[in-house]
Protein backbone atom coordinates (compact mmCIF):
# COMPACT_ATOMS: atom_id res chain seq x y z
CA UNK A 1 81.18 117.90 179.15
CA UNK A 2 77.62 118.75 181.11
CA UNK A 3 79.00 120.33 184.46
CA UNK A 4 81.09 122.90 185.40
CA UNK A 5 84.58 120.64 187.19
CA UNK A 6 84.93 123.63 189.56
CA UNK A 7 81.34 124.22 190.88
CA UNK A 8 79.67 121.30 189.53
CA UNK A 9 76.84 123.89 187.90
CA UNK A 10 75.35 122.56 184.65
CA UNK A 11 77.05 124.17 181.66
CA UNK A 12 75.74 126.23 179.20
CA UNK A 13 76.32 127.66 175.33
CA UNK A 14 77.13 131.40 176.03
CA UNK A 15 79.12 133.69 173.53
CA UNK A 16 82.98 134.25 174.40
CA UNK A 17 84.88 136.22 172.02
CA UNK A 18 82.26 135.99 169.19
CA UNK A 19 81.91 131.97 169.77
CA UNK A 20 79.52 130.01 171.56
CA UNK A 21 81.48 128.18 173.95
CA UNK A 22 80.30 125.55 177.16
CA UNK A 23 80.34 127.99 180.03
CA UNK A 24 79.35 128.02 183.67
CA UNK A 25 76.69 130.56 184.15
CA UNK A 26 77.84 131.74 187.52
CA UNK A 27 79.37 134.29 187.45
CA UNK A 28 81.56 133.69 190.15
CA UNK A 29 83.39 130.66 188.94
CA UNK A 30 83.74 131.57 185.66
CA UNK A 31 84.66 128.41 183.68
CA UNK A 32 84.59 128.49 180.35
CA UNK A 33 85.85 125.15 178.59
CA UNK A 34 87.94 126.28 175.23
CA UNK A 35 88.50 123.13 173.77
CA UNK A 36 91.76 123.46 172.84
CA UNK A 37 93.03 121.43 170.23
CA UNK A 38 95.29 118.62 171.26
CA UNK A 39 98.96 118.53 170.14
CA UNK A 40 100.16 115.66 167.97
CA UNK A 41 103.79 115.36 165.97
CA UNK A 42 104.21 113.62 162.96
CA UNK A 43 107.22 112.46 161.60
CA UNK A 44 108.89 111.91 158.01
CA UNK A 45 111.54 109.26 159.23
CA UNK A 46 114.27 109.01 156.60
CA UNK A 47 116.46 105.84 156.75
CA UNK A 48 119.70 105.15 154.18
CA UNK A 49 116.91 102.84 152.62
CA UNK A 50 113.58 105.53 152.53
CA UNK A 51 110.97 106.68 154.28
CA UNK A 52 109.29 104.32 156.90
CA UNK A 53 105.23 104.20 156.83
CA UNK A 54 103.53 101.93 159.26
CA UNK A 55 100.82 100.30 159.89
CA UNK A 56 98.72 100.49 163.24
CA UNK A 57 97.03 97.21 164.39
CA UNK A 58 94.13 99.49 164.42
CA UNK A 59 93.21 100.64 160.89
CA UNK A 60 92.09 99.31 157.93
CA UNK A 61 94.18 96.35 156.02
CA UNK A 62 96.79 98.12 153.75
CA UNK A 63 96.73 101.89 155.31
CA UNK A 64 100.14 102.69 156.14
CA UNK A 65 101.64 106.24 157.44
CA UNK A 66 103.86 108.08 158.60
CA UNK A 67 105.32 107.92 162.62
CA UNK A 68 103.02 109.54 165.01
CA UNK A 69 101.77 110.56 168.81
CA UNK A 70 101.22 112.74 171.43
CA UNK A 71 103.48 115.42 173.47
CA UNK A 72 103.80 114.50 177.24
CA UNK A 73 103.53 116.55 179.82
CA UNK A 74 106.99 119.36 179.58
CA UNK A 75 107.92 117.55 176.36
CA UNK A 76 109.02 119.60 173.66
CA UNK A 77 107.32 118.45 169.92
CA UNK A 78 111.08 117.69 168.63
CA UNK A 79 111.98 115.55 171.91
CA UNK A 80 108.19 113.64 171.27
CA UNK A 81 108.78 112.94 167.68
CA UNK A 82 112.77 111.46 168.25
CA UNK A 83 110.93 109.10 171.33
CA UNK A 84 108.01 108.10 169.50
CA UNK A 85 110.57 107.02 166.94
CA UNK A 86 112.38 105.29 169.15
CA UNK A 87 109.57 103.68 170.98
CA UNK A 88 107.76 102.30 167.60
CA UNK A 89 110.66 101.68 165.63
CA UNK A 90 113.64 101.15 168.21
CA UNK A 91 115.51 103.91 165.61
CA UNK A 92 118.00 106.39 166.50
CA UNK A 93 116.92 109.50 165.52
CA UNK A 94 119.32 112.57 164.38
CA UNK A 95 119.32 115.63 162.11
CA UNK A 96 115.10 116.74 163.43
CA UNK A 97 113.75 119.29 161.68
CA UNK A 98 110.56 121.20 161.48
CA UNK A 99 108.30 121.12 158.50
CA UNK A 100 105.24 122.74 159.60
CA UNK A 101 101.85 122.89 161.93
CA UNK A 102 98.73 121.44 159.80
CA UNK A 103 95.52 121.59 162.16
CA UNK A 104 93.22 118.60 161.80
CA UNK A 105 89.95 119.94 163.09
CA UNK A 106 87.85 117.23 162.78
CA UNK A 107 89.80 115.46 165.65
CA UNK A 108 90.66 118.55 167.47
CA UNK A 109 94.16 118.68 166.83
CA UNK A 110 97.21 120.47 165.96
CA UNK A 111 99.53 118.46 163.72
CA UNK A 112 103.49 119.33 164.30
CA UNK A 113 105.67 117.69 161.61
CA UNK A 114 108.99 116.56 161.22
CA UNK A 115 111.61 115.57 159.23
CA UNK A 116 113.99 113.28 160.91
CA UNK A 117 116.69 110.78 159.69
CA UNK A 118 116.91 107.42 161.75
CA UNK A 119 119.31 104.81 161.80
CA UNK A 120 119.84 100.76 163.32
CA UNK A 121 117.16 98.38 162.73
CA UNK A 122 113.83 98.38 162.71
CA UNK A 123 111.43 96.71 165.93
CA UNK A 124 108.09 97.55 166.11
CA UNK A 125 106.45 97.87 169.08
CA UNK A 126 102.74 96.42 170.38
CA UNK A 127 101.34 99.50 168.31
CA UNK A 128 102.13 98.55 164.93
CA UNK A 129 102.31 95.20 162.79
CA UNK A 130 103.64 96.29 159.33
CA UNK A 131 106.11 98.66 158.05
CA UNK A 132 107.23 99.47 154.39
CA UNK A 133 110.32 101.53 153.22
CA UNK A 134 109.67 103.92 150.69
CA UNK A 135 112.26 105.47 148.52
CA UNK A 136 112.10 109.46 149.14
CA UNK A 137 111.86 109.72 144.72
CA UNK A 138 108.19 107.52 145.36
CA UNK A 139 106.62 109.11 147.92
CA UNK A 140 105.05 111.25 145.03
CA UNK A 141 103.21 108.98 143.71
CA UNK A 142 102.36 106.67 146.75
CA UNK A 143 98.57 106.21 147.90
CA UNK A 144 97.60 107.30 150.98
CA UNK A 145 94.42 106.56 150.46
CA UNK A 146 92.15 108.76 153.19
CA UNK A 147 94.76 110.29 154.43
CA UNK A 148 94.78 113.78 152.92
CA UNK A 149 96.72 115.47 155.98
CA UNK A 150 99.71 112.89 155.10
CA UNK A 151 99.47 113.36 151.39
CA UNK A 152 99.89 117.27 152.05
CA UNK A 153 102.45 117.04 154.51
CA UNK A 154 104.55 114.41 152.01
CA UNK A 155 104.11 116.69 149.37
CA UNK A 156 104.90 120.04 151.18
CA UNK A 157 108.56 117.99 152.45
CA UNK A 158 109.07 116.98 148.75
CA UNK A 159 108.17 120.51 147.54
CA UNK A 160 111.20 122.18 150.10
């Protein structure tokens, strides 16, 4: 961001709150850009047969994890983790239930995970190419590879 979307000034580094945030230096319009992080739920989807991981057409050959995406606008994070279910899996989600908030500042985000069971048959959408079922007892020792956030959030859901 270089200009100020109210006034159009250039921006500038000037302390807020003890942080140097992008601000507009008049001091009539006042815009200071936060940069909120963005809100993403993740999802531990439990089927009679495991735990689904996917894989996004996207990444690397072999990286699979867990059910993910973004709130819309007035959606609550359970009601965005049961459709995002449903949209990449064609599941029917029941039983949802918080496990935590991990933020995941190197992307600027706020990570809201689940535990939900699912049932019917699995159809993945466009997004994804690959799924795996994993038995809940092997999740322990299953490689996530670079995924850190999804190895802690695995292993705080085991640990409960």
């Amino acid at each position: 961001m270089i200009y100020c979307p109210l006034c159009t000034q250039p921006l500038r580094l000037m302390p807020h709150d003890a942080v140097q945030r992008l601000s507009c230096p008049d001091n009539d319009c006042g815009f200071v850009f936060w940069d909120n992080p963005v809100p993403v739920v993740v999802g531990i989807v439990e089927t009679p047969k495991g735990v689904v991981l996917a894989h996004n057409k996207a990444w690397p050959a072999g990286l699979f994890s867990l059910i993910s995406g973004f709130l819309e606008s007035a959606e609550t994070p359970q009601a965005a983790i049961e459709r995002e279910t449903t949209e990449e899996l064609g599941l029917i989600t029941h039983n949802t239930a918080l496990i935590g908030f991990y933020p995941l500042p190197e992307q600027n985000q706020l990570i809201i995970a689940f535990h939900l069971r699912a049932d019917g048959t699995i159809t993945l959408n466009e997004e994804l190419d690959a799924f795996k079922t994993i038995p809940s007892r092997q999740l322990g020792d299953y490689d996530f590879g670079p995924l850190t956030l999804t190895r802690r959030l695995i292993d705080d859901w085991l640990a409960a």
